[in-house]
Protein backbone atom coordinates (compact mmCIF):
# COMPACT_ATOMS: atom_id res chain seq x y z
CA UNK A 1 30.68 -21.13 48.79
CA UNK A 2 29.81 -21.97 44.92
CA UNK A 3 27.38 -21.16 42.58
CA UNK A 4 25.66 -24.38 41.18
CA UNK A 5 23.30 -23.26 38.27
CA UNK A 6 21.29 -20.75 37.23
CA UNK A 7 18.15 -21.67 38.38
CA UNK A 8 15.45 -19.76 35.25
CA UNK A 9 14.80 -16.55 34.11
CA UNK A 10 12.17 -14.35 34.87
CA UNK A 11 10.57 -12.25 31.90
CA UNK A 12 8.07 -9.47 32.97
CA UNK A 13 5.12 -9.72 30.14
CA UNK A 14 2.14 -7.82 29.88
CA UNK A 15 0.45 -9.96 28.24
CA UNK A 16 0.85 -13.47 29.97
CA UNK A 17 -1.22 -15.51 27.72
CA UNK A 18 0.46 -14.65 24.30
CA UNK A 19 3.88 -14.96 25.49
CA UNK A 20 3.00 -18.02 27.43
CA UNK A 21 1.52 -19.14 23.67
CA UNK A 22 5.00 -18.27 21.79
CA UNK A 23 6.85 -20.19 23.98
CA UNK A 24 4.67 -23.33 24.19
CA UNK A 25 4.98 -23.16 20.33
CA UNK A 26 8.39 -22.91 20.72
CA UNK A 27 8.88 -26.15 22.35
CA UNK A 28 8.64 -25.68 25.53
CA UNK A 29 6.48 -26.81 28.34
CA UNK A 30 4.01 -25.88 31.08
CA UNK A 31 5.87 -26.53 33.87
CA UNK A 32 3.30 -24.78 36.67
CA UNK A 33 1.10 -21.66 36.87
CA UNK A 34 0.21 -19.49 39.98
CA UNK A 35 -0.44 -16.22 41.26
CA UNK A 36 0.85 -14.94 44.18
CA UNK A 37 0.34 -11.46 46.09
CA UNK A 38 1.12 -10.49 49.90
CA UNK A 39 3.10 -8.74 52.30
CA UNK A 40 5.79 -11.75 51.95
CA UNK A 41 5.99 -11.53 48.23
CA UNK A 42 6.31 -7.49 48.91
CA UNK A 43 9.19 -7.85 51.18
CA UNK A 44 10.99 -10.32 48.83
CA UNK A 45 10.67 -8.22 45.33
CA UNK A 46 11.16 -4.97 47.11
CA UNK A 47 7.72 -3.54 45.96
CA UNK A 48 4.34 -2.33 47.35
CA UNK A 49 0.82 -3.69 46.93
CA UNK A 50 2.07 -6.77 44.61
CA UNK A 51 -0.09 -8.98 42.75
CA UNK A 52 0.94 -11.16 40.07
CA UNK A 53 0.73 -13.83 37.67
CA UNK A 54 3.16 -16.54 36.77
CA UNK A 55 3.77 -19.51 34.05
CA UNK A 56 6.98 -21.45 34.68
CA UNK A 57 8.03 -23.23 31.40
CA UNK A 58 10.68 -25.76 30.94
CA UNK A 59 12.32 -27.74 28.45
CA UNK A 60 11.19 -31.27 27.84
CA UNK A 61 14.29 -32.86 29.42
CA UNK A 62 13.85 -30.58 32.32
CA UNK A 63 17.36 -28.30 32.22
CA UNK A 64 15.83 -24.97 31.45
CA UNK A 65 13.14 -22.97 33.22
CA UNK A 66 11.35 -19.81 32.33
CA UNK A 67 9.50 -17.55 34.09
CA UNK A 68 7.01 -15.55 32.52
CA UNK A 69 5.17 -12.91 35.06
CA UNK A 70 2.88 -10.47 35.09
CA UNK A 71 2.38 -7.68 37.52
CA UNK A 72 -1.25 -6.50 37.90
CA UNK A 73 0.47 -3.94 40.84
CA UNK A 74 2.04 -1.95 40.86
CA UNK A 75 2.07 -1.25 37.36
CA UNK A 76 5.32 -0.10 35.61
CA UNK A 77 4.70 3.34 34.59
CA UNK A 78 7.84 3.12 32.01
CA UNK A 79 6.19 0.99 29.39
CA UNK A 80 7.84 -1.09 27.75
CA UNK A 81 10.92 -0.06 25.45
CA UNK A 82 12.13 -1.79 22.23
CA UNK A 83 15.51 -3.04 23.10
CA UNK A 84 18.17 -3.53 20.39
CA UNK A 85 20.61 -6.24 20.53
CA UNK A 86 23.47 -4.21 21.43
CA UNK A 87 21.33 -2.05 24.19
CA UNK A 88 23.13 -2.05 27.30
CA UNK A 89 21.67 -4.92 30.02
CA UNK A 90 20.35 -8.31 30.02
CA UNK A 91 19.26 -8.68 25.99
CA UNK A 92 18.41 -12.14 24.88
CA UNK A 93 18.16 -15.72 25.88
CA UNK A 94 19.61 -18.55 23.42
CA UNK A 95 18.04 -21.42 23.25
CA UNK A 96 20.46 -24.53 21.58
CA UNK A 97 17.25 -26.14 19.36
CA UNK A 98 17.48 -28.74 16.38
CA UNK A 99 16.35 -27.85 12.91
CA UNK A 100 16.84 -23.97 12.96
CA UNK A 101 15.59 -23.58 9.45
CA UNK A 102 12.14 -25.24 10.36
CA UNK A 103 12.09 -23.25 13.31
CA UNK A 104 12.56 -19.98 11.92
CA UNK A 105 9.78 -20.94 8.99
CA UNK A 106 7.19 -21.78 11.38
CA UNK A 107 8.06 -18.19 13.18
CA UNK A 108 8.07 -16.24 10.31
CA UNK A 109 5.07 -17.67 9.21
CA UNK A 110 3.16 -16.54 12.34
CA UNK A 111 4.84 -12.91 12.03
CA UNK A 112 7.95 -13.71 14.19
CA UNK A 113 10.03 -10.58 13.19
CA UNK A 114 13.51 -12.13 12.16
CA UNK A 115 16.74 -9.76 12.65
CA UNK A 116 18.56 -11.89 10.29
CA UNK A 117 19.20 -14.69 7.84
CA UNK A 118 20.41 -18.09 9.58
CA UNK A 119 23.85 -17.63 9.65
CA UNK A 120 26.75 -20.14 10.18
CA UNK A 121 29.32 -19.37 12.76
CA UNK A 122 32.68 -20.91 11.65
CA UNK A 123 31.88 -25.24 11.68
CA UNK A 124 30.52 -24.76 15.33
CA UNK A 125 26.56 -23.48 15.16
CA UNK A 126 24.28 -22.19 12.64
CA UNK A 127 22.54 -18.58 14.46
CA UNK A 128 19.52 -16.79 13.95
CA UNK A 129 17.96 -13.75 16.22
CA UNK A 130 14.38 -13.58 16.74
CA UNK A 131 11.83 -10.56 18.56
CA UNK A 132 9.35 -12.64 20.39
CA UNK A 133 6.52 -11.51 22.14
CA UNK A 134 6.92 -7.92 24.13
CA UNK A 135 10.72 -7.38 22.66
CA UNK A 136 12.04 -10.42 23.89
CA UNK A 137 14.90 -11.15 22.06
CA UNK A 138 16.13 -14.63 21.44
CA UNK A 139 18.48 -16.29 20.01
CA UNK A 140 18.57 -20.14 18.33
CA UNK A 141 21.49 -21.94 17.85
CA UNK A 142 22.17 -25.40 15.65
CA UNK A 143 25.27 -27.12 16.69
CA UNK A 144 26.65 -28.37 13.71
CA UNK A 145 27.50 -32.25 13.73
């Protein structure tokens, strides 16, 4: 028994077209999109009554998949909570990316809330966290050559 890869992350969204929008802008792809709903899709996510909707982006050589969903039932009656980066849980994906300073322009530009200056970590990667859509934390790393 072995574990090969993570196969993607799933992000819950509320709204599916914006975040799908961030992340296209981003860089990444449309991979697929679909909706799905059923007593099969119930018994798999543990749920009642689900009905969803789903973009699965990737990056353009293929390695990483996201899922973005949204659940039209049942609802989450929770809302949606700003997380910190040191709240307890899954907190933020990194994404390795090229040209971190142009990155984090363009985002600022369009409002991207920044939670710091680009730093450099030792001679290994210049960092930067981001808030993207819905409190989605992220963070973008430059491996330094």
């Amino acid at each position: 028994m072995k574990i090969n890869r993570i196969d993607h992350v799933s992000i819950n969204v509320n709204d599916l077209a914006g975040a799908k929008a961030f992340f296209v802008d981003l860089g990444l792809e449309v991979q697929a999109e679909w909706e799905l709903e059923g007593e099969q899709l119930d018994r798999i996510v543990g749920l009642t009554d689900v009905r969803t909707a789903c973009v699965g982006l990737g990056t353009p050589d293929g390695q990483t998949w996201i899922e973005l969903v949204k659940f039209y039932s049942p609802l989450d009656e929770q809302k949606m909570q700003q997380p910190l980066v040191n709240t307890l849980g899954l907190r933020h994906i990194c994404f390795a990316v090229e040209d971190i300073d142009g990155i984090v322009e363009k985002l600022q530009k369009k409002g991207t809330e920044i939670f710091s200056e680009i730093e450099q970590y030792e001679q290994s990667y210049k960092l930067c966290y981001v808030r993207g859509p819905e409190g989605i934390i992220l963070e973008l790393a430059e491996k330094i050559k």
